[in-house]
Protein backbone atom coordinates (compact mmCIF):
# COMPACT_ATOMS: atom_id res chain seq x y z
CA UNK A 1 -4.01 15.68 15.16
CA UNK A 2 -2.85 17.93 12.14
CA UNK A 3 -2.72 16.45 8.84
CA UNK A 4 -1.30 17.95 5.37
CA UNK A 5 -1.70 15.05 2.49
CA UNK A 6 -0.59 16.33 -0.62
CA UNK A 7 -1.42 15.03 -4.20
CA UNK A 8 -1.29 15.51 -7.95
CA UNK A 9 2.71 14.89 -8.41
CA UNK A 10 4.32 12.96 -11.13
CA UNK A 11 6.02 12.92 -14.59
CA UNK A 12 5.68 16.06 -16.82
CA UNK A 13 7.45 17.50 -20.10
CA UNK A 14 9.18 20.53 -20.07
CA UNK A 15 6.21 23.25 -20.50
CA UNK A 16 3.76 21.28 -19.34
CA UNK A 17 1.21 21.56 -16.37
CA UNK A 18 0.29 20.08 -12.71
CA UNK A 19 -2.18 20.79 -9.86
CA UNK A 20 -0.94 20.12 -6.79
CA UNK A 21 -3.62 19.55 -3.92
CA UNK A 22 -2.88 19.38 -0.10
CA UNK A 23 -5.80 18.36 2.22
CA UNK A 24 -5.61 19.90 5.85
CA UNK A 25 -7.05 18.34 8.86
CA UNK A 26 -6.89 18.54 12.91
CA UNK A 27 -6.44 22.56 12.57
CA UNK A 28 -8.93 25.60 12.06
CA UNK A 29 -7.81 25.40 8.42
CA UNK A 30 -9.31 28.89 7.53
CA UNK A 31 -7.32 30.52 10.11
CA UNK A 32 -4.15 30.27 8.87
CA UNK A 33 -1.77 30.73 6.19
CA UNK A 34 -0.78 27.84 4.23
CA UNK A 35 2.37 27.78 2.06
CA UNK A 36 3.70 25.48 -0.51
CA UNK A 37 7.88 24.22 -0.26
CA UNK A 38 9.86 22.32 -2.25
CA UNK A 39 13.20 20.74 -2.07
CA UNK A 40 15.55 19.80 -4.81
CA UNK A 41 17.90 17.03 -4.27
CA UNK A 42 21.12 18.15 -2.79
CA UNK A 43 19.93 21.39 -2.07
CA UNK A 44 17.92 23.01 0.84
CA UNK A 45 13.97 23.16 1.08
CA UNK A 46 12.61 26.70 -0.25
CA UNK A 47 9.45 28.24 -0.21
CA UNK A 48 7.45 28.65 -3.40
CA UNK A 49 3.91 30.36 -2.11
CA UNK A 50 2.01 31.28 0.65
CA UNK A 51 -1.49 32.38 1.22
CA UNK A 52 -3.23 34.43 3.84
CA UNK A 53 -5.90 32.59 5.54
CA UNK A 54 -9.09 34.86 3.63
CA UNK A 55 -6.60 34.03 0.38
CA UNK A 56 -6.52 37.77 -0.25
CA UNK A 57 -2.86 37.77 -0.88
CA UNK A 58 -0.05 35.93 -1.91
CA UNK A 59 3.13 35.94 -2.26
CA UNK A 60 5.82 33.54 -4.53
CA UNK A 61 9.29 32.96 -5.18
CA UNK A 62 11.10 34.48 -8.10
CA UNK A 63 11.33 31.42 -9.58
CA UNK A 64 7.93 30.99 -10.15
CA UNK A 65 6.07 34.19 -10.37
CA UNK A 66 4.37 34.18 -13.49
CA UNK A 67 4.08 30.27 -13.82
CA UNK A 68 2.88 29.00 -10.84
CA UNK A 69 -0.66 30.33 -8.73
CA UNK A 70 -1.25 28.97 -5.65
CA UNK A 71 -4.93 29.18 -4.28
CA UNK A 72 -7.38 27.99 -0.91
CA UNK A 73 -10.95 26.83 -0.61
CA UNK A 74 -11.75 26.99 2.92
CA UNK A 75 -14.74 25.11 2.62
CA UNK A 76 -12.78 22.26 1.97
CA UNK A 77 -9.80 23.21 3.82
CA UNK A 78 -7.37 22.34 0.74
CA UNK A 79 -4.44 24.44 -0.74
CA UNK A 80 -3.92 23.74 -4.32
CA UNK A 81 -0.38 25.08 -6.05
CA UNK A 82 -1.41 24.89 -10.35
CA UNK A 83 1.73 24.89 -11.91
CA UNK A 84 1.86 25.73 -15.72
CA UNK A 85 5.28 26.27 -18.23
CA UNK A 86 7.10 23.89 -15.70
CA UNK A 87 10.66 23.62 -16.38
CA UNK A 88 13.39 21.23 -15.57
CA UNK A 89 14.89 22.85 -12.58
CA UNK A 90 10.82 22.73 -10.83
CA UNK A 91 12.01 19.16 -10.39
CA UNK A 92 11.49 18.41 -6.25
CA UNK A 93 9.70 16.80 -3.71
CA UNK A 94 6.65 19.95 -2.65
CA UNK A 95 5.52 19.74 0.89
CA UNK A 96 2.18 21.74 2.16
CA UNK A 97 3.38 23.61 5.46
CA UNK A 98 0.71 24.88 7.72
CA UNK A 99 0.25 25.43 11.66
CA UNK A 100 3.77 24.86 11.75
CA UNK A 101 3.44 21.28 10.34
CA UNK A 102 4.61 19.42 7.20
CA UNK A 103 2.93 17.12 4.98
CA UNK A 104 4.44 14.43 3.37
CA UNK A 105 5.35 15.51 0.15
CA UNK A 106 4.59 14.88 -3.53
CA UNK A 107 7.15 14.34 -6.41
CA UNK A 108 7.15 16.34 -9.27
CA UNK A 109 9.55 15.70 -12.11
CA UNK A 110 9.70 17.63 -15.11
CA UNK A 111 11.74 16.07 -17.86
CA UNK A 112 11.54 14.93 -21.98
């Protein structure tokens, strides 16, 4: 069956950096787009980035353009989401969407 695991949430200061890594499984990962959510508490899940499947484009949210790169190696069928000049309001929970399923999400908090 599919699988998304993501990884490489936790604590950060303001300005500082994560990788986040989701590993696919169960799909023909190289065939699809893979995008990376994130929901805030209280408010609704939003998308942050998606790549094509040859990871020839992308596209991001506002919010993050500039800051935030997401990337693909399909030999290893993980999406990664590096995240750099994080601020307070990048505090979430970011799921890994692909093949129309979820993983389980990671925590990122960004606070002093």
């Amino acid at each position: 069956q599919v699988q998304l695991v993501e990884s490489g949430g936790g604590l950060v200061q303001p300005g500082g950096s994560l990788r986040l890594s989701c590993a696919a499984s169960g799909f023909s990962f190289s065939s699809y787009a893979m995008s990376w959510y994130r929901q805030a508490p209280g408010k609704e899940r939003e998308s942050v980035a998606t790549i094509r499947p040859a990871g020839t484009r992308t596209d991001y949210a506002d919010s993050v353009k500039g800051r935030f790169t997401i990337s693909r190696d399909n030999h290893k069928n993980t999406v990664y989401l590096q995240m750099n000049s994080l601020k307070p309001e990048d505090t979430a929970v970011y799921y890994c969407w692909g093949e129309g399923h979820w993983g389980q999400g990671t925590q990122v908090t960004v606070s002093s």
